[in-house]
Protein backbone atom coordinates (compact mmCIF):
# COMPACT_ATOMS: atom_id res chain seq x y z
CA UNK A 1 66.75 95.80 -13.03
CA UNK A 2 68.45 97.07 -16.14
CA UNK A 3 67.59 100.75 -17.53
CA UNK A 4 68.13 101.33 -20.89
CA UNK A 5 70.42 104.70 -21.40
CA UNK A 6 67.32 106.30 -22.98
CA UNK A 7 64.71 105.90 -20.48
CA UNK A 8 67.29 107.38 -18.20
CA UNK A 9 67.18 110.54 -20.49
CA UNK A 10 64.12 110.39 -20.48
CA UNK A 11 63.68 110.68 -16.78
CA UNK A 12 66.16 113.16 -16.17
CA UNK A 13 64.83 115.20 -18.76
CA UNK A 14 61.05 115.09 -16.80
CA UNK A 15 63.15 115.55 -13.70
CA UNK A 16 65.14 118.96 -14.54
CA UNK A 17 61.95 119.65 -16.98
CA UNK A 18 64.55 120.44 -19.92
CA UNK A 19 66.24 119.09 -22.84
CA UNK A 20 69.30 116.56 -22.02
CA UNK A 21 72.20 115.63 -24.00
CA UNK A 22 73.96 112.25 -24.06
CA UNK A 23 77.59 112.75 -24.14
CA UNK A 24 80.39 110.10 -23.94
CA UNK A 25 84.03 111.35 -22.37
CA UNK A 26 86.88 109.13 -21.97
CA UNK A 27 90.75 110.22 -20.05
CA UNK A 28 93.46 107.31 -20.17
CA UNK A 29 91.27 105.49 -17.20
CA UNK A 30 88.12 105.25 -18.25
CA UNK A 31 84.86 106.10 -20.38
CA UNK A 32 81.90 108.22 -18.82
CA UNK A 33 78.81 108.95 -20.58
CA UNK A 34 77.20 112.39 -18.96
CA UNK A 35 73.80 114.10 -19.44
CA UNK A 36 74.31 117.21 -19.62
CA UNK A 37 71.79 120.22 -20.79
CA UNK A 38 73.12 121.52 -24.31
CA UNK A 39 74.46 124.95 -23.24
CA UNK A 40 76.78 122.54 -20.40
CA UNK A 41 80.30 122.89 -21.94
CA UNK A 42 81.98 119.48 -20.59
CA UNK A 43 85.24 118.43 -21.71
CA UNK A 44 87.15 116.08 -19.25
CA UNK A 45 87.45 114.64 -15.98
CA UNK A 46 88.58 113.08 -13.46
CA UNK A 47 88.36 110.87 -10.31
CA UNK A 48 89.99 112.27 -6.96
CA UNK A 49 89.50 109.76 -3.85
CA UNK A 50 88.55 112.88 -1.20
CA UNK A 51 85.93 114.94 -3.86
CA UNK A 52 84.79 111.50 -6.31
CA UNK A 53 84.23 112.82 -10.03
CA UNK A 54 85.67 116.08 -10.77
CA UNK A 55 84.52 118.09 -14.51
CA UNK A 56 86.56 120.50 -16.55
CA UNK A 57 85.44 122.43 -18.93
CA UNK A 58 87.88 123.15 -22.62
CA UNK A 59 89.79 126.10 -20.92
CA UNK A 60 90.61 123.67 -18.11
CA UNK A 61 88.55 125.18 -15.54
CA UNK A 62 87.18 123.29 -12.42
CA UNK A 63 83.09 123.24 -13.40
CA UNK A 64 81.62 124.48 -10.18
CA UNK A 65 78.12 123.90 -11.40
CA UNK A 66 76.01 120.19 -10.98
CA UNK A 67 75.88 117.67 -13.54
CA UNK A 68 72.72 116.73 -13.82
CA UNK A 69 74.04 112.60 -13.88
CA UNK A 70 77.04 110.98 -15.16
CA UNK A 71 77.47 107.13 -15.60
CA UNK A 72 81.28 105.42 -15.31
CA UNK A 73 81.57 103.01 -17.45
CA UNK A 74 81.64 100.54 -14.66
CA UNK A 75 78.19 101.42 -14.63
CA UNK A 76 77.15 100.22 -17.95
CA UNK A 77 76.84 97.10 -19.86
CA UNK A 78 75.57 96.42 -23.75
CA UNK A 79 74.12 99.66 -23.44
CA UNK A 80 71.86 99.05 -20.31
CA UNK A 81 72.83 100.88 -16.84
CA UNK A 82 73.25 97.94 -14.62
CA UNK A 83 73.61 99.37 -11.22
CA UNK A 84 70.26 101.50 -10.46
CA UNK A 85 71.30 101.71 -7.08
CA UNK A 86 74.16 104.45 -7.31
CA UNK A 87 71.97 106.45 -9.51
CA UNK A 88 71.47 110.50 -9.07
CA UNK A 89 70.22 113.52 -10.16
CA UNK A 90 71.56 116.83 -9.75
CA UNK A 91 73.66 114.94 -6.98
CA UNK A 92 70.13 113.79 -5.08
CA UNK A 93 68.94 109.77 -4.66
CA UNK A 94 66.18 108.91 -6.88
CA UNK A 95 62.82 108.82 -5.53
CA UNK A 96 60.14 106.18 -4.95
CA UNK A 97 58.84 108.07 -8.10
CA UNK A 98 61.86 107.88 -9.80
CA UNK A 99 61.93 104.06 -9.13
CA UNK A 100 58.34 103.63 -10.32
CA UNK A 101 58.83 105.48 -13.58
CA UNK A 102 62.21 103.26 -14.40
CA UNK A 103 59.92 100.13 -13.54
CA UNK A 104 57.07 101.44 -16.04
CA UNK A 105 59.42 102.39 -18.80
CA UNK A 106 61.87 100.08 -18.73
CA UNK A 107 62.90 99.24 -22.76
């Protein structure tokens, strides 16, 4: 199953019950597109092998808060998210809901 990058929005926004942002980062490794609410203040990253993804925000600070979900760019193909599987939000698995909501709306 391939999800289109907007009806991901679209669930995360129904999920957190706010607006969501679509944001694309890149360091000298790789791209990664976040969602992020608007007042998040993202401005790199990057991948340690104990803690996975780590956020900074423009001072450089360690963001100690949870991205709602962040795609690598391993992730994503022609636009589509191609692995479903590896999919959170807020750092939890998706539900059986979740699932059945991607299935519906798939565009």
């Amino acid at each position: 199953m391939e999800i289109s990058l907007t009806t991901w929005k679209a669930l995360v926004e129904k999920k957190l019950k706010k607006k969501v942002l679509i944001k694309m980062i890149w360091n000298d490794e790789e791209k990664m597109t976040l969602f992020i609410t608007p007042n998040m203040k993202i401005n790199s990253f990057l991948y340690d092998e104990k803690e996975g993804y780590l956020f900074y925000d423009i001072a450089g600070n360690l963001v100690d808060y949870p991205i709602p979900s962040y795609l690598p760019e391993k992730d994503l193909e022609n636009g589509y998210i191609t692995k479903p599987s590896s999919l959170t939000i807020n750092q939890q698995p998706l539900t059986k809901e979740d699932m059945e909501f991607l299935k519906t709306n798939i565009s």
